[in-house]
N, C-alpha and C. Protein backbone atom coordinates (compact mmCIF):
# COMPACT_ATOMS: atom_id res chain seq x y z
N UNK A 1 289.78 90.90 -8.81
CA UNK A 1 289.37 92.07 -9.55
C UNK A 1 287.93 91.88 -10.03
N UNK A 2 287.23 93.30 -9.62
CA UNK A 2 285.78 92.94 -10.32
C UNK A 2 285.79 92.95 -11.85
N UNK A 3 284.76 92.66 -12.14
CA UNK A 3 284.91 93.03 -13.79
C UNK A 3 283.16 94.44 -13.47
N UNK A 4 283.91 95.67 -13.98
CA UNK A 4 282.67 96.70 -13.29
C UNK A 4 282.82 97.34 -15.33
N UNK A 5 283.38 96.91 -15.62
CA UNK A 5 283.52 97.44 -17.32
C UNK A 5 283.61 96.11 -18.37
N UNK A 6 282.85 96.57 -19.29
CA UNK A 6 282.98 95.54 -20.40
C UNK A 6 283.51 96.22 -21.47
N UNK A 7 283.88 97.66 -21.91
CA UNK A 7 284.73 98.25 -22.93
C UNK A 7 286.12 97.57 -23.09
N UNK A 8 285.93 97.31 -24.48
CA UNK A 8 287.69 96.94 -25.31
C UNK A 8 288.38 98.05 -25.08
N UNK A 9 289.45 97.39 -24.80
CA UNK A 9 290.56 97.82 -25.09
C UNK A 9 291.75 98.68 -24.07
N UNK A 10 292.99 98.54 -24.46
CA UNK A 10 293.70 99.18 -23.12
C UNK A 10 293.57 100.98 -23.07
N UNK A 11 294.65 101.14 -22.23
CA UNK A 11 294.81 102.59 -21.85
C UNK A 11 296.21 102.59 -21.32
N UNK A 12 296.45 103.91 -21.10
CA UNK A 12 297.66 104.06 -20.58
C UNK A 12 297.88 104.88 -18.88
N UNK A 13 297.88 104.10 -18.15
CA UNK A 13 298.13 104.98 -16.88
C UNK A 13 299.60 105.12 -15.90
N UNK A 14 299.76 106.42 -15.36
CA UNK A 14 300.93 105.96 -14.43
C UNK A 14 301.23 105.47 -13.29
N UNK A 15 302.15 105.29 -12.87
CA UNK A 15 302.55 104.24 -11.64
C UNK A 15 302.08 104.92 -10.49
N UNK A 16 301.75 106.11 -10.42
CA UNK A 16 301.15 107.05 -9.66
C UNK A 16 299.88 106.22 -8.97
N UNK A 17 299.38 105.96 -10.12
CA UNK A 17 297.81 105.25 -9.46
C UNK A 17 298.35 103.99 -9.41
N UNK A 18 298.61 102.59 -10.33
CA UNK A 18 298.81 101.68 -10.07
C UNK A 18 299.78 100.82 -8.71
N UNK A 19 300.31 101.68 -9.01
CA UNK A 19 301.56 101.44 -8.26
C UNK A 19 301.65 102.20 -6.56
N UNK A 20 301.54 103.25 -7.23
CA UNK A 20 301.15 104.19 -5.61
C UNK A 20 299.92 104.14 -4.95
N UNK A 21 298.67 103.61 -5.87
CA UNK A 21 297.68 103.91 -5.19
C UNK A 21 296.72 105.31 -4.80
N UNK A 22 297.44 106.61 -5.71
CA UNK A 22 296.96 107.51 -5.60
C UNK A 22 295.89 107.59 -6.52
N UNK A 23 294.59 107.96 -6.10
CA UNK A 23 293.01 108.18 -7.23
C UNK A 23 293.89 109.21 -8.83
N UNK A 24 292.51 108.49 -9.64
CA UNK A 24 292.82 109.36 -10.73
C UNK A 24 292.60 110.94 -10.86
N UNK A 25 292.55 111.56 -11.11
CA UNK A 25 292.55 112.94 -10.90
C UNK A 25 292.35 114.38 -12.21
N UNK A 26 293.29 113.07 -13.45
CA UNK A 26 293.36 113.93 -14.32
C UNK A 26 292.85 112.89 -15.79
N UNK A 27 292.19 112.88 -16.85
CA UNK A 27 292.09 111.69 -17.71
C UNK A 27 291.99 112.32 -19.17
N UNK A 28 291.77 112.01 -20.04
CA UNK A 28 291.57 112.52 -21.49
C UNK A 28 291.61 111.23 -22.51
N UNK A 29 291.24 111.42 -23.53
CA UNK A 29 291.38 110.54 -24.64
C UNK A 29 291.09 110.99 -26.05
N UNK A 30 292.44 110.49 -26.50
CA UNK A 30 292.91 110.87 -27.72
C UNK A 30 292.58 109.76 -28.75
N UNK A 31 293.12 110.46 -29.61
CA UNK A 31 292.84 109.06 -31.02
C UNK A 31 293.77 107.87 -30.74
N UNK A 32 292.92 106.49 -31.24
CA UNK A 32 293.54 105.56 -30.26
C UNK A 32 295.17 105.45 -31.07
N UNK A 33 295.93 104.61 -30.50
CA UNK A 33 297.46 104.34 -31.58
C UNK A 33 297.55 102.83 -32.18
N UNK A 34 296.06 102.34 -32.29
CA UNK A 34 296.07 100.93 -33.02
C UNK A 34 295.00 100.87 -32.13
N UNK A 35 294.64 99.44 -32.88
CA UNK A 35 292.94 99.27 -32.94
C UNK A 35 292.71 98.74 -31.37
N UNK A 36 293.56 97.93 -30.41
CA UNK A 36 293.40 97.13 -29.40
C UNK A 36 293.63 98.74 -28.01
N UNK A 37 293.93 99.89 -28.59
CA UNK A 37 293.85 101.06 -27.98
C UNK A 37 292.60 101.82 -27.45
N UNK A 38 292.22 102.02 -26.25
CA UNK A 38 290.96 103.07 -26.65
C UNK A 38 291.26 104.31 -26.59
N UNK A 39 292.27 104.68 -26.41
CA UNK A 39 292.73 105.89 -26.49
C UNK A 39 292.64 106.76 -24.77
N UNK A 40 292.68 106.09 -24.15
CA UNK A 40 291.79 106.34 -22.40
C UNK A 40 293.41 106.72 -22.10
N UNK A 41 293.86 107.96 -21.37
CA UNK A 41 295.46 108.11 -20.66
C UNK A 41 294.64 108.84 -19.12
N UNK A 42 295.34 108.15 -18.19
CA UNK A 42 295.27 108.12 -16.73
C UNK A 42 295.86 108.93 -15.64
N UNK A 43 296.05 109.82 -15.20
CA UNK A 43 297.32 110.36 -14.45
C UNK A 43 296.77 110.97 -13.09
N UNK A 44 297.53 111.07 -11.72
CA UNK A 44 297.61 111.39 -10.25
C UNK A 44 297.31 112.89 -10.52
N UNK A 45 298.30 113.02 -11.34
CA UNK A 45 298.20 114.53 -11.18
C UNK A 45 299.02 115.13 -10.35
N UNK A 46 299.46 113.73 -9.53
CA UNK A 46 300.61 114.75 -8.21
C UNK A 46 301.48 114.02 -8.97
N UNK A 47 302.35 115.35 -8.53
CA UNK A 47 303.80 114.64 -9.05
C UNK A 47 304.19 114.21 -10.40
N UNK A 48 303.43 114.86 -11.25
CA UNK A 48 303.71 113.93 -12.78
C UNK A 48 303.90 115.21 -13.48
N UNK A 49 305.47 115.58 -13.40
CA UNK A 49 305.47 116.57 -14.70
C UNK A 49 306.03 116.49 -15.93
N UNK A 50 306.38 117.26 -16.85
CA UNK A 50 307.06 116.68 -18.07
C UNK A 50 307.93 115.20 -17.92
N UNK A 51 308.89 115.36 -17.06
CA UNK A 51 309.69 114.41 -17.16
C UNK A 51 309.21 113.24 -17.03
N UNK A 52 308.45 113.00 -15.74
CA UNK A 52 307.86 111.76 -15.03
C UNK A 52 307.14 111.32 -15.89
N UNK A 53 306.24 111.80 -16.97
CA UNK A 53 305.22 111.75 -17.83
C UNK A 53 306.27 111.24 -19.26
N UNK A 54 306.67 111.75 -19.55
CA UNK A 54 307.80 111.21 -20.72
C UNK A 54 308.64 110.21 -20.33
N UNK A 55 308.69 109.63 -19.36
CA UNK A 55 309.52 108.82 -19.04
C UNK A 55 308.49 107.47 -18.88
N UNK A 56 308.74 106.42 -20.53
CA UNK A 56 308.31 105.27 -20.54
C UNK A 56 307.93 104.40 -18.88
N UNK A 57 309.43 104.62 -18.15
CA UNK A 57 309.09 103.62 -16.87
C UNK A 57 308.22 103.71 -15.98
N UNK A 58 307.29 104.88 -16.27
CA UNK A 58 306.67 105.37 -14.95
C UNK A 58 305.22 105.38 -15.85
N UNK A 59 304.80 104.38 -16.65
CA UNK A 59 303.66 104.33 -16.73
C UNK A 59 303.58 102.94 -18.06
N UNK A 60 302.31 102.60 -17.80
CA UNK A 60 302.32 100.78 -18.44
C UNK A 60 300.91 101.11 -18.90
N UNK A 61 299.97 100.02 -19.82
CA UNK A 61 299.22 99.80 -20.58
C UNK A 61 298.88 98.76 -19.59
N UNK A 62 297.12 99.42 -19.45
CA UNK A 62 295.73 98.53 -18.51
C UNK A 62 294.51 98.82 -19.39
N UNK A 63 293.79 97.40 -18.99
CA UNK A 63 292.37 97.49 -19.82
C UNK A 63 291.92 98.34 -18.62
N UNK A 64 290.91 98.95 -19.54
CA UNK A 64 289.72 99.73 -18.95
C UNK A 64 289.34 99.38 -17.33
N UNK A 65 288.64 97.84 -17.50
CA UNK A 65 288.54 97.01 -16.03
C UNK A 65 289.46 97.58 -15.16
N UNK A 66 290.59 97.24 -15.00
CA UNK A 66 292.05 97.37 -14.53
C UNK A 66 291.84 98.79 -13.60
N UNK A 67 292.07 100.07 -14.50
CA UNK A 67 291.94 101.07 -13.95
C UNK A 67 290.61 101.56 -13.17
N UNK A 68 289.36 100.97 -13.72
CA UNK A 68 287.51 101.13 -12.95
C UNK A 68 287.69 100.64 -12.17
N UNK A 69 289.31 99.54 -11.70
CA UNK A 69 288.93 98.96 -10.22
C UNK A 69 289.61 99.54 -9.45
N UNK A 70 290.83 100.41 -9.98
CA UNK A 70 291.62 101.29 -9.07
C UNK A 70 290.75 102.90 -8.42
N UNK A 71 290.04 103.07 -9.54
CA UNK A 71 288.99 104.23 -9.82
C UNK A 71 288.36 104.33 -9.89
N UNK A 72 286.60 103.76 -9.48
CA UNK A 72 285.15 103.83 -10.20
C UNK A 72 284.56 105.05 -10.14
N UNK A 73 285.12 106.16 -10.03
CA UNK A 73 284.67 107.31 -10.51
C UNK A 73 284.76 107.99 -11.61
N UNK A 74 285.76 106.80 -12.57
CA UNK A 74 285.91 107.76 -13.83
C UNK A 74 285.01 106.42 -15.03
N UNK A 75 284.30 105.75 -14.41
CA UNK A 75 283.39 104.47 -15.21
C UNK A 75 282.43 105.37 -15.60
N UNK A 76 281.70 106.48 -15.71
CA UNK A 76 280.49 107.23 -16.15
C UNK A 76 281.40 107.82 -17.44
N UNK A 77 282.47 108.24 -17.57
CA UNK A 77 282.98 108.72 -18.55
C UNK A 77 283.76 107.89 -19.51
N UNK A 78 283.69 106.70 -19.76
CA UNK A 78 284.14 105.92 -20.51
C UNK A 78 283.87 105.99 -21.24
N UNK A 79 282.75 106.38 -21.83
CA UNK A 79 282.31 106.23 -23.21
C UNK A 79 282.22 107.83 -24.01
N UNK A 80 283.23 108.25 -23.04
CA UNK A 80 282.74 110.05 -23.88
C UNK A 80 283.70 109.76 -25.01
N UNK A 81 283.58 110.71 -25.90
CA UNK A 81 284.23 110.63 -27.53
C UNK A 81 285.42 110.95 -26.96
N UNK A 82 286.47 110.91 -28.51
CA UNK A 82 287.49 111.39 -28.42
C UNK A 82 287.91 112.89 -28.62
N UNK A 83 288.34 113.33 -27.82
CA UNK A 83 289.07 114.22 -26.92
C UNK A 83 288.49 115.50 -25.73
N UNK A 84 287.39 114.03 -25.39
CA UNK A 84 287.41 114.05 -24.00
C UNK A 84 288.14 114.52 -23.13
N UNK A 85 288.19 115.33 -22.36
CA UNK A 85 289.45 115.27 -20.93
C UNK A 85 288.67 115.81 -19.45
N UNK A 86 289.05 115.15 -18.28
CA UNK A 86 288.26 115.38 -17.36
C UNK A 86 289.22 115.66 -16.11
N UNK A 87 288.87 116.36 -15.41
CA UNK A 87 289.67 116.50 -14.49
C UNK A 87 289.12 116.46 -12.68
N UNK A 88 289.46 116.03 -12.21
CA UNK A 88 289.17 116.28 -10.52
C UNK A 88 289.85 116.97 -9.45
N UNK A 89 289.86 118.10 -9.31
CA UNK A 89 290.68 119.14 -8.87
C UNK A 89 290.83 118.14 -7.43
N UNK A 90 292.51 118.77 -6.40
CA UNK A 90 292.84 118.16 -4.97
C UNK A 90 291.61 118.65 -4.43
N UNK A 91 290.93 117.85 -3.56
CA UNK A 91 289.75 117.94 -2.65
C UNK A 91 288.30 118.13 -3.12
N UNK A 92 288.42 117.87 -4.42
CA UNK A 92 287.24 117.64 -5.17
C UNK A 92 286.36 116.50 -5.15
N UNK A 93 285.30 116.56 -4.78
CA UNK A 93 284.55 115.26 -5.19
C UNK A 93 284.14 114.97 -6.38
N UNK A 94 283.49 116.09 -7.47
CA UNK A 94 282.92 116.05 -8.59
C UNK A 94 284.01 116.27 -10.51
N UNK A 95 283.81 115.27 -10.88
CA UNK A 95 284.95 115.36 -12.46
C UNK A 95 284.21 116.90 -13.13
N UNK A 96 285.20 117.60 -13.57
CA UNK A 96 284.89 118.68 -14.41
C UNK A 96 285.26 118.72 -15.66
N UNK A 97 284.44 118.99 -16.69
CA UNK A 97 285.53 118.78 -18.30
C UNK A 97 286.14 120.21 -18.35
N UNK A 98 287.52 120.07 -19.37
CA UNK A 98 288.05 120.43 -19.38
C UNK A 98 288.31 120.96 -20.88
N UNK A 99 288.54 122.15 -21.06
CA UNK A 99 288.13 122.70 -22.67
C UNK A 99 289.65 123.36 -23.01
N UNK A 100 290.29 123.40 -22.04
CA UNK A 100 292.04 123.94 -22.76
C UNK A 100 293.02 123.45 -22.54
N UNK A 101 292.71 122.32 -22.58
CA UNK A 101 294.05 121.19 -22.38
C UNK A 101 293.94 120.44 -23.90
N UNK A 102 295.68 120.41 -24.30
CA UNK A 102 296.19 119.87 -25.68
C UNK A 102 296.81 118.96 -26.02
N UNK A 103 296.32 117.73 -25.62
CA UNK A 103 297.48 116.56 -25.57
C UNK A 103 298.55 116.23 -26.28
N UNK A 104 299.68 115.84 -25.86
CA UNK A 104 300.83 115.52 -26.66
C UNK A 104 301.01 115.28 -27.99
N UNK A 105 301.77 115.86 -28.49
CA UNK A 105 301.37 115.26 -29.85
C UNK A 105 303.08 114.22 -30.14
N UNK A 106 302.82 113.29 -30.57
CA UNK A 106 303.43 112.20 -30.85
C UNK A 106 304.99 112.49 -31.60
C-alpha cells in the first residue's frame, strides 16, 4: 500500500469498494463520532440501499490512506469541511458537490 495521504484518522466505507472493488462514487462527511474519526463515509453507490447501508456487516472502519489507495480520485477532497458531500455520477469522470443530500442522523 502506498502511503498517497498523511490525514488522521479513520472513515467508514462499504464492502462495495473494499471488498468488491467497485470505485467510490458517492462520499460526504459529517461530524466526526470521536476524536480518532474524520468523519469521511465511502459508498459504490451500486447496490447500497437502506438496508445494505444499515447493516453493520457490509461496511468496516479505514484510514484515509486505505481508501486513497482503493480511490485516488477522491484525495483532492479530503480536506473539504464538514458536510461536505461529493458525488460521481455512473460514467462520470468528474466529482460534483452535492447541496441536497442529509445524512443519517444517529
Amino acid at each position: 500500500m502506498k502511503r498517497l495521504v498523511d490525514l488522521p484518522g479513520g472513515s467508514i466505507a462499504t464492502h462495495r469498494i473494499t471488498t468488491e472493488g467497485l470505485p467510490v462514487r458517492f462520499m460526504y462527511r459529517e461530524e466526526p463520532m470521536h476524536v480518532q474519526d474524520s468523519g469521511w463515509r465511502f459508498f459504490s453507490g451500486i447496490n447500497e440501499d437502506d438496508e445494505y447501508v444499515n447493516d453493520p456487516a457490509h461496511s468496516s472502519v479505514y484510514a484515509l490512506n486505505t481508501i486513497a489507495n482503493y480511490d485516488q480520485t477522491i484525495i483532492p477532497f479530503l480536506e473539504s469541511p464538514i458536510g461536505a458531500v461529493f458525488e460521481k455520477p455512473q460514467g462520470a469522470s468528474d466529482w460534483q458537490a452535492v447541496s441536497d443530500f442529509m445524512p443519517p442522523q444517529e
